[in-house]
Protein backbone atom coordinates (compact mmCIF):
# COMPACT_ATOMS: atom_id res chain seq x y z
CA UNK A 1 6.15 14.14 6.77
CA UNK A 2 6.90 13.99 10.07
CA UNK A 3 10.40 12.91 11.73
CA UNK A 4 9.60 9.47 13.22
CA UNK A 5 8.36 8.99 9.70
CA UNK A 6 11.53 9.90 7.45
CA UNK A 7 13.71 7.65 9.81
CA UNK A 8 11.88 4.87 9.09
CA UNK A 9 11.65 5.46 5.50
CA UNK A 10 15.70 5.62 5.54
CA UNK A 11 16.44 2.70 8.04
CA UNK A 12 13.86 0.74 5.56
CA UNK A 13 16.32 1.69 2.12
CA UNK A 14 19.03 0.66 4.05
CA UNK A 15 18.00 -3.20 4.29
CA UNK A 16 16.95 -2.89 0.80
CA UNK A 17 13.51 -1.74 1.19
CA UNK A 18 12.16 -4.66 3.60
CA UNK A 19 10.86 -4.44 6.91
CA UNK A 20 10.19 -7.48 8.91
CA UNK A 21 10.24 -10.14 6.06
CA UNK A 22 8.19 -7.89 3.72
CA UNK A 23 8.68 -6.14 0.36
CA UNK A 24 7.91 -2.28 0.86
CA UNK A 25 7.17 0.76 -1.60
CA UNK A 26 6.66 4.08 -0.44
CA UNK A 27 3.37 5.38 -1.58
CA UNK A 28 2.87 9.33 -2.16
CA UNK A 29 -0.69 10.39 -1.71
CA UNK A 30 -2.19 13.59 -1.27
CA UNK A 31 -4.14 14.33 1.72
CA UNK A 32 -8.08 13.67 1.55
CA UNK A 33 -8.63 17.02 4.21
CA UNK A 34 -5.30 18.69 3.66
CA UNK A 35 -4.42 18.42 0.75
CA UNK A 36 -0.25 17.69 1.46
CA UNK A 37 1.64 14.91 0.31
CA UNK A 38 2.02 12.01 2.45
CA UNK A 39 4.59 9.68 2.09
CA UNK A 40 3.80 6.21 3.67
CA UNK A 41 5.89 3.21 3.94
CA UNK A 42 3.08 -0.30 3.25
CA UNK A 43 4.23 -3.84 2.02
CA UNK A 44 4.04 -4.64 -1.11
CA UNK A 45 3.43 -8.02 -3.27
CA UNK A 46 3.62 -8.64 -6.64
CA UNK A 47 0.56 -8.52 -9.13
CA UNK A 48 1.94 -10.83 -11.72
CA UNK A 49 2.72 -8.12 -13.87
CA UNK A 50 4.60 -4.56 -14.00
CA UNK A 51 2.36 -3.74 -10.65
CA UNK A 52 2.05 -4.38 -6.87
CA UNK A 53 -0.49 -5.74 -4.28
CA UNK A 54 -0.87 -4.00 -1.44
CA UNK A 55 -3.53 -3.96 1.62
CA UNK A 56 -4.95 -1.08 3.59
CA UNK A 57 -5.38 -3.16 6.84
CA UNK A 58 -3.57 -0.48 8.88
CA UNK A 59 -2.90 -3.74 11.59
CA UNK A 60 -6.37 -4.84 11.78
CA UNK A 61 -7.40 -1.67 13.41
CA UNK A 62 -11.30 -0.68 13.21
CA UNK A 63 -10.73 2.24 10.00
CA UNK A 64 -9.10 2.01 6.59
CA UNK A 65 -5.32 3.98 6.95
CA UNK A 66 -4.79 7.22 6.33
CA UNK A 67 -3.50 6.55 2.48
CA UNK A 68 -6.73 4.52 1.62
CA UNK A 69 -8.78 7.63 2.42
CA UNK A 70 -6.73 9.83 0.16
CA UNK A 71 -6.71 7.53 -2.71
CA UNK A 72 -10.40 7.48 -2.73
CA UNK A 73 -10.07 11.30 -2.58
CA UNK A 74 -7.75 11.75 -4.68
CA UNK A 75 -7.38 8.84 -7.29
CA UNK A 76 -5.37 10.88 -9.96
CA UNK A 77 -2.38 11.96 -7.29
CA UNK A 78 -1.12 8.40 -6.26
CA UNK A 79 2.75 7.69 -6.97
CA UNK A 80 4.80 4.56 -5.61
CA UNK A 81 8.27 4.31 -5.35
CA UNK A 82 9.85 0.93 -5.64
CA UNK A 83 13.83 0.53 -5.74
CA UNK A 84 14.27 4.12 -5.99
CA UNK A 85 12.02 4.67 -9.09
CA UNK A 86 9.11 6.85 -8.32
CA UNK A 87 5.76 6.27 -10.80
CA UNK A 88 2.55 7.26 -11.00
CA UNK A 89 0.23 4.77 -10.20
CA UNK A 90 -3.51 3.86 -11.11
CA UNK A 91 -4.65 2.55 -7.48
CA UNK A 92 -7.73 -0.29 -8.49
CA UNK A 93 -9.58 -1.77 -5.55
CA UNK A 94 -9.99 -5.42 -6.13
CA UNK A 95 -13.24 -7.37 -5.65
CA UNK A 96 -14.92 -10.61 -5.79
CA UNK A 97 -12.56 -13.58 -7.43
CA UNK A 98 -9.87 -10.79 -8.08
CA UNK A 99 -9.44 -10.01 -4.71
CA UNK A 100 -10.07 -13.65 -3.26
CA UNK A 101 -7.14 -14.89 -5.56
CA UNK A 102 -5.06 -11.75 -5.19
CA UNK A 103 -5.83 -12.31 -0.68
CA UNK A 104 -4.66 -15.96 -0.96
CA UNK A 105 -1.41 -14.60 -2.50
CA UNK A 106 -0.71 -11.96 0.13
CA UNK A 107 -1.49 -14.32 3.17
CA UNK A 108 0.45 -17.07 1.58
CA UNK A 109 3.69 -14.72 1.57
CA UNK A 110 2.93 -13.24 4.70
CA UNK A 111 0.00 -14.76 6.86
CA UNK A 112 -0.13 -11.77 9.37
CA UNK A 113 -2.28 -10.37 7.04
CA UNK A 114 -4.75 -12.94 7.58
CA UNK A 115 -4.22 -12.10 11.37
CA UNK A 116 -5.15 -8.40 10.79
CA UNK A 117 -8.49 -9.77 9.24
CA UNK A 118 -9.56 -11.57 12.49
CA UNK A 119 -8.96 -8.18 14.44
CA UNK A 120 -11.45 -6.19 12.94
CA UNK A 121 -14.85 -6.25 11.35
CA UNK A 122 -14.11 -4.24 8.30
CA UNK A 123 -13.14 -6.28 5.16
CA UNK A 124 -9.88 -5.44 4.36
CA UNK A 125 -9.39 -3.70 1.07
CA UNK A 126 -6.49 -4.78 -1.61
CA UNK A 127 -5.46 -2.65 -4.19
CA UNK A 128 -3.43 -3.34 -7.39
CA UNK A 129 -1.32 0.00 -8.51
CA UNK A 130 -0.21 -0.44 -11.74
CA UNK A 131 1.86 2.10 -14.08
CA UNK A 132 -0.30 4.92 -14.49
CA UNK A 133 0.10 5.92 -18.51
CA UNK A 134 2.00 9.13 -19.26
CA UNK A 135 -0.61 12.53 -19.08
């Protein structure tokens, strides 16, 4: 993880994990080509349960982030870390009325997300990561 990177992560815990108006988690993937962790910073929302919402929209750019492309590479190595507890997670991309209901949610909170969607083409995938169970 790069420099620029760790500051952020540590300027982030100091204001309790938020980072202009949004809820963050740090999510641990392992790299689709590399095969290295990387540690990302992304907002999070709640699920309604014991797991989070979050959106690869990577600001509305053209392609899916970085993290979205190692999750689909490697679906079994995924870990979030929410006020200082570090899980695994089971990453689930949501379609249909799941993600409709779970997108009116996360642009109700914050409606920038809904901004990202106008800048690109791509549809903008949401994810629910839930509590992997113990291996």
């Amino acid at each position: 993880m790069g420099l620029l990177q760790n500051l952020m992560i540590k300027m982030h815990k100091r204001t309790g994990d938020r980072f202009q108006g949004m809820d963050l988690l740090y999510l641990t993937t392992v790299g689709a080509q590399s095969g290295k962790e990387r540690r990302t910073p992304v907002a999070r929302f709640n699920d309604g349960g014991d797991g989070w919402l979050v959106v690869a929209s990577n600001g509305g750019r053209a392609q899916h982030p970085g993290w979205y492309h190692n999750i689909r590479a490697h679906p079994d190595q995924v870990w979030a870390e929410v006020s200082g507890r570090n899980v695994r997670v089971r990453a689930e991309k949501l379609d249909g009325p799941q993600r409709d209901t779970a997108w009116e949610q996360i642009t109700a909170a914050q409606p920038r997300f809904a901004g990202y969607q106008r800048k690109t083409q791509r549809p903008l995938p949401v994810l629910r990561l839930s509590p992997a169970e113990p291996s």
